[in-house]
N, C-alpha and C. Protein backbone atom coordinates (compact mmCIF):
# COMPACT_ATOMS: atom_id res chain seq x y z
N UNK A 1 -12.88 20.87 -1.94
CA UNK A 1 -11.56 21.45 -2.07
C UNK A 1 -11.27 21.75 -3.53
N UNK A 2 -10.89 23.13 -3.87
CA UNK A 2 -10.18 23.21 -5.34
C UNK A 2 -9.16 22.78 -5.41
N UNK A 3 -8.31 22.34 -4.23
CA UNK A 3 -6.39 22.72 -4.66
C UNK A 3 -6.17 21.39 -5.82
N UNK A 4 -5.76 21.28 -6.94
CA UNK A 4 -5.10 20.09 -7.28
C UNK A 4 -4.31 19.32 -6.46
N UNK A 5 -4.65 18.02 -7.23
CA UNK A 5 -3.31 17.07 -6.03
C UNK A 5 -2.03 17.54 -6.62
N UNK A 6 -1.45 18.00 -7.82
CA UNK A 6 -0.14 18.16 -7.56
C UNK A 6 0.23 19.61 -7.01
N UNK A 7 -0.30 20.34 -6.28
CA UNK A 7 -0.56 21.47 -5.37
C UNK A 7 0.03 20.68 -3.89
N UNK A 8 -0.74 19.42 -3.62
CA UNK A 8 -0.75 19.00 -3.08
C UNK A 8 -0.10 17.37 -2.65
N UNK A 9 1.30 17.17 -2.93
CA UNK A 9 1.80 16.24 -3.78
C UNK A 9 2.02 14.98 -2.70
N UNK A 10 1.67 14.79 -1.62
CA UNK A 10 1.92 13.85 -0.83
C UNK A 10 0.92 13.63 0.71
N UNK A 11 -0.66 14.03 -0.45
CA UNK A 11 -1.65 13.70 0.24
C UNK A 11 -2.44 12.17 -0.16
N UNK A 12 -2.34 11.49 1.28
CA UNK A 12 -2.59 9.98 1.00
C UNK A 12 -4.11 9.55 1.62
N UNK A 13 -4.81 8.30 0.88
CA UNK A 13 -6.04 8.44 1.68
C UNK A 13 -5.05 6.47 1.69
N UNK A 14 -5.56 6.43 3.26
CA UNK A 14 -4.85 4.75 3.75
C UNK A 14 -6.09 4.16 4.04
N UNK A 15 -6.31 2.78 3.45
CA UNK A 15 -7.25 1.71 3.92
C UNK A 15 -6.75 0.80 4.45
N UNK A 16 -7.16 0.54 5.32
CA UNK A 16 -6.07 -0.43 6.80
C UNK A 16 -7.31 -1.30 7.35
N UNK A 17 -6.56 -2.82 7.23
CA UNK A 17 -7.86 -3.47 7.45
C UNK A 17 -7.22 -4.65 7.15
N UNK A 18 -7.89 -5.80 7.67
CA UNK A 18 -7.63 -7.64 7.24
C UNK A 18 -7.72 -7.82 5.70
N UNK A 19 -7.24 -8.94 5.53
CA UNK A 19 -7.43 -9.28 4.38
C UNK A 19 -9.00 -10.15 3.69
N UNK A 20 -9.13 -9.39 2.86
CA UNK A 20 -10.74 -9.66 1.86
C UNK A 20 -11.66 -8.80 2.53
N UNK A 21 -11.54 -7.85 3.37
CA UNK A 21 -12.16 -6.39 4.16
C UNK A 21 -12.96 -5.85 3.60
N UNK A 22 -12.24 -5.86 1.98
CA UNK A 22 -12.76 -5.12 0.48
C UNK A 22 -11.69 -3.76 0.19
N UNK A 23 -10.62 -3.87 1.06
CA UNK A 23 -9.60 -2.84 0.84
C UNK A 23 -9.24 -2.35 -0.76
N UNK A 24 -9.26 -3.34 -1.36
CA UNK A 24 -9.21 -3.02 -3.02
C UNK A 24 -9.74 -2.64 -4.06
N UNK A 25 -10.64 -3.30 -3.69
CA UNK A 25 -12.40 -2.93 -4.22
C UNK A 25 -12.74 -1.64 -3.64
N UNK A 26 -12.78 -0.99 -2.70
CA UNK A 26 -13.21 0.14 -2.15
C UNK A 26 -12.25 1.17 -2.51
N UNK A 27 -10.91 0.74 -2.35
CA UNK A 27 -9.49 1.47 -2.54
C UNK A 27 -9.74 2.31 -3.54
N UNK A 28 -10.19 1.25 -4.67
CA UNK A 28 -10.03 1.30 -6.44
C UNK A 28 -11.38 2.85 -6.86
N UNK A 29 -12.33 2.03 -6.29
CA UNK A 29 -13.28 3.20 -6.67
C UNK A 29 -13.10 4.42 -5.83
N UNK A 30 -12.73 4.08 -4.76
CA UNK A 30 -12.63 5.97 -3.91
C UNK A 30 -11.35 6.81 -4.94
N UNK A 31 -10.19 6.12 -5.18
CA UNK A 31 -9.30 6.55 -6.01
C UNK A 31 -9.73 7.33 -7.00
N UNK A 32 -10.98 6.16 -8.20
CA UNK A 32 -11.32 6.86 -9.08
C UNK A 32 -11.96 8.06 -9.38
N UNK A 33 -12.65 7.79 -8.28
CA UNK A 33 -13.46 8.97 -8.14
C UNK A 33 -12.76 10.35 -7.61
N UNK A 34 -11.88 10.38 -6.96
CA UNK A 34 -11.28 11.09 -6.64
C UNK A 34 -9.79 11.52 -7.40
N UNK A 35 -9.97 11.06 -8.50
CA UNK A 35 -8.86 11.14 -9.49
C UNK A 35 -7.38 10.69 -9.29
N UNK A 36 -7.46 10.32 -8.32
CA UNK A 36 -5.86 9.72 -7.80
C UNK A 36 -5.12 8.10 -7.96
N UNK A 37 -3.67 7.80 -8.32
CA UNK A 37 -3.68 6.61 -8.67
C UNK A 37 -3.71 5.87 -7.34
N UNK A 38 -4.54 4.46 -7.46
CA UNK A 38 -4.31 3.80 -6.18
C UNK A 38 -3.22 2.17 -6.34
N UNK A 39 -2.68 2.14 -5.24
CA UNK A 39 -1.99 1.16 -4.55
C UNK A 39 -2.03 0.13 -3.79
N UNK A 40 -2.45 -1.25 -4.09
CA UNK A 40 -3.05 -1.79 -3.35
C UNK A 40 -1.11 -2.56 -2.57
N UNK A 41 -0.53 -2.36 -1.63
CA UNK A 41 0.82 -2.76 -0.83
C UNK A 41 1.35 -3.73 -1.12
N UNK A 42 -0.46 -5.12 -1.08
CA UNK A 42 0.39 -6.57 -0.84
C UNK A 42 0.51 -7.06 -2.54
N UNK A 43 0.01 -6.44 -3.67
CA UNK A 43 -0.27 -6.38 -4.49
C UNK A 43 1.43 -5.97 -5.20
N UNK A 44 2.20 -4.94 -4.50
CA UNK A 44 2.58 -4.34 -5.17
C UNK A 44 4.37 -5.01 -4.58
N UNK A 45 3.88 -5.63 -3.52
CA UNK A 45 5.42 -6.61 -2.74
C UNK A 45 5.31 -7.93 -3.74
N UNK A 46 4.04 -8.30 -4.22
CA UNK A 46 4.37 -9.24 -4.41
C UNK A 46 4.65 -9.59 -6.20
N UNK A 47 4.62 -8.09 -6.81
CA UNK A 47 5.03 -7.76 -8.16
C UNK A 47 6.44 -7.40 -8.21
N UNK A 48 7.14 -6.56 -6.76
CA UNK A 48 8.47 -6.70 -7.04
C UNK A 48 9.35 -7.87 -6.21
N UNK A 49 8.70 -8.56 -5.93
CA UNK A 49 9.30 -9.77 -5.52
C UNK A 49 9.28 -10.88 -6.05
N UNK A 50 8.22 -10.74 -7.04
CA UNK A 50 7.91 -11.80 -7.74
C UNK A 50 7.71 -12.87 -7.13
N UNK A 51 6.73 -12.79 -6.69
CA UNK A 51 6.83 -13.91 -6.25
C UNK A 51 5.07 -14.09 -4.72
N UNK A 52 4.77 -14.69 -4.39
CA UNK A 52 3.35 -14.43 -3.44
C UNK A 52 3.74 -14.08 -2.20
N UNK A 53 2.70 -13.07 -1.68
CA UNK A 53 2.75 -13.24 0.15
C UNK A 53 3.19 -14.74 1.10
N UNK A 54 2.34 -15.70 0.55
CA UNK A 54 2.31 -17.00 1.63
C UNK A 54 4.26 -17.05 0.87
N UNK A 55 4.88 -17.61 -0.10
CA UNK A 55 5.66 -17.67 -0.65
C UNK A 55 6.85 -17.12 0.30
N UNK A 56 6.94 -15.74 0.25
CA UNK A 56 7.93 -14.87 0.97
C UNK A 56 7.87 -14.87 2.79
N UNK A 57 6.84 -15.02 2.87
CA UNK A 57 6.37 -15.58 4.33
C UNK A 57 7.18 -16.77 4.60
N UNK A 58 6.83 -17.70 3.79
CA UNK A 58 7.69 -18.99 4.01
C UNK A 58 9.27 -19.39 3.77
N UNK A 59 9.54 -18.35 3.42
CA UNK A 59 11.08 -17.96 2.49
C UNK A 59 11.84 -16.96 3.69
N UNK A 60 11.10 -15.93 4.09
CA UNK A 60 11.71 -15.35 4.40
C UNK A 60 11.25 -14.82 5.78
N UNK A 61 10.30 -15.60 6.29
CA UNK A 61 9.40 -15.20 7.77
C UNK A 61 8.88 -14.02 7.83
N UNK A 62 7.83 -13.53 8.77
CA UNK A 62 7.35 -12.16 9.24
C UNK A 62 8.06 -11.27 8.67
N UNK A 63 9.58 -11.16 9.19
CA UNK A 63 10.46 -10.05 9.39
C UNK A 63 11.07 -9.96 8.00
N UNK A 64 11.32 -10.80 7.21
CA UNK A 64 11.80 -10.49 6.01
C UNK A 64 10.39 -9.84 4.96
N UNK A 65 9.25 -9.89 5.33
CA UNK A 65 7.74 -9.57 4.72
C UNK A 65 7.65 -7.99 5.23
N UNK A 66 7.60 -7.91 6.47
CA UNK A 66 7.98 -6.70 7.04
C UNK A 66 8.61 -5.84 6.28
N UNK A 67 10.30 -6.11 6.23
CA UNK A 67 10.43 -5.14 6.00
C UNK A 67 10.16 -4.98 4.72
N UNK A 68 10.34 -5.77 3.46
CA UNK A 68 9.60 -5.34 2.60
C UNK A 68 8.19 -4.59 2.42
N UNK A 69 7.82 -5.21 3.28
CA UNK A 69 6.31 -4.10 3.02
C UNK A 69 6.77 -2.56 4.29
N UNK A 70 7.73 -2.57 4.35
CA UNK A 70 8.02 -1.05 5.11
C UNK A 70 8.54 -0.56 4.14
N UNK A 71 9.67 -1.03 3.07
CA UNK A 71 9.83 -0.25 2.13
C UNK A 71 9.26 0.23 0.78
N UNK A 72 8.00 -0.51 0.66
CA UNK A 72 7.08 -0.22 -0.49
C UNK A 72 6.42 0.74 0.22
N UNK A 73 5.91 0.54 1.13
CA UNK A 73 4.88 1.93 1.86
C UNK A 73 5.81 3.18 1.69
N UNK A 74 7.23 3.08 2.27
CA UNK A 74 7.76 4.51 2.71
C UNK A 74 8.00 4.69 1.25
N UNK A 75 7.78 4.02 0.06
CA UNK A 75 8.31 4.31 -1.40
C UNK A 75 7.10 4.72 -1.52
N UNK A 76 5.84 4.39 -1.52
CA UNK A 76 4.82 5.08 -2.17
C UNK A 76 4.35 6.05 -0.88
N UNK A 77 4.51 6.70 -0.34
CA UNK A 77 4.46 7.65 0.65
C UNK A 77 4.83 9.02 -0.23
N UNK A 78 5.82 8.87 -0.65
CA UNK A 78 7.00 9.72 -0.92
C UNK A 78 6.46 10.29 -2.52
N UNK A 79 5.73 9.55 -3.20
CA UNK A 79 4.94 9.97 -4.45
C UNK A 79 3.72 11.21 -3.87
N UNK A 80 3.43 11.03 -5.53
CA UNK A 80 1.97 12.15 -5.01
C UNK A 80 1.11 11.25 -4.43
N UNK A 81 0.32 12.13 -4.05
CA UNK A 81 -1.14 11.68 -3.35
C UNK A 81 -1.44 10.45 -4.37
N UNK A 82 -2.31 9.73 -3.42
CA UNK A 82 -2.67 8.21 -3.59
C UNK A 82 -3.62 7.75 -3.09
N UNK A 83 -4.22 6.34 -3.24
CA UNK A 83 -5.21 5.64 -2.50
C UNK A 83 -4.33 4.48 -2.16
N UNK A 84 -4.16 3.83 -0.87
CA UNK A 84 -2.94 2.78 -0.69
C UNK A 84 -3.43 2.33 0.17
N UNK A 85 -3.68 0.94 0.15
CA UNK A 85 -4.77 -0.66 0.78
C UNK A 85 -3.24 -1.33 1.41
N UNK A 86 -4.04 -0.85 2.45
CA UNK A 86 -2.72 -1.84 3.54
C UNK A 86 -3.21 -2.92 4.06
N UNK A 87 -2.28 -4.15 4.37
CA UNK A 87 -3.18 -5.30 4.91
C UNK A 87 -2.55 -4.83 6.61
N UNK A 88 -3.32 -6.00 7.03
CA UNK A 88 -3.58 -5.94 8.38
C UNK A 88 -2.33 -5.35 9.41
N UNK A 89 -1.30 -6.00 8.86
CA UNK A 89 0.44 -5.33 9.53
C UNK A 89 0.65 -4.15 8.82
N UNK A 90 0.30 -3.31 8.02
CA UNK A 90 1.43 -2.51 7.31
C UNK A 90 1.40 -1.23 8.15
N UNK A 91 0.53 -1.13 9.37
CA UNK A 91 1.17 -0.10 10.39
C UNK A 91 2.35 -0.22 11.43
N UNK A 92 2.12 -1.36 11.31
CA UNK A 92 3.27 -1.57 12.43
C UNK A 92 4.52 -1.19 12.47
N UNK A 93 5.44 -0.92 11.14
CA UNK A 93 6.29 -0.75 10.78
C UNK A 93 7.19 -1.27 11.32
N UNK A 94 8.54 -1.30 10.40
CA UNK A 94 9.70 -2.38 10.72
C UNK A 94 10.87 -1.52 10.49
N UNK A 95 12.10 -2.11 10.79
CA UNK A 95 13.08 -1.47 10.50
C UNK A 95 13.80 -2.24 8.80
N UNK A 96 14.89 -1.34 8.51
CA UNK A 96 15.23 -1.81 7.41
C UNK A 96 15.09 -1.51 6.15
């Protein structure tokens, strides 16, 4: 393909998979190679939450993890094209 990604501003490549899969590791280099910034989800809930997955899990159950990780996805959706490592739930989507 010639088109540039910002031609193309909200084309996403998704790695969906358990956790230690290699979602990050694989994420990272397909990204690079493909010139695009990547996103690893649980990585990126748990930088604006400050705080860990098990942590917010225990704080705030499934549903409070949920929807946070529904609103980091639909936030990096909405950017340009990306590489974005979802763990095992982040299709399911939630409300909120």
């Amino acid at each position: 393909m010639s088109a540039s990604n910002e031609e193309q501003p909200h084309n996403h490549i998704f790695l969906y998979g358990p956790s230690g899969s290699g979602k990050t590791t694989v994420g990272q280099l397909l990204a690079q190679q493909l010139g695009l910034p990547f996103l690893d989800l649980d990585l990126e809930i748990e930088r604006q939450a400050h705080s860990s997955i098990p942590a917010i899990f225990n704080i705030e159950g499934e549903t409070g993890f949920r929807k946070r990780e529904s609103r980091v996805f639909r936030g990096a959706i909405t950017q340009r094209g990306s590489g974005l490592a979802l763990g095992g739930g982040g299709l399911l989507g939630s409300e909120g």
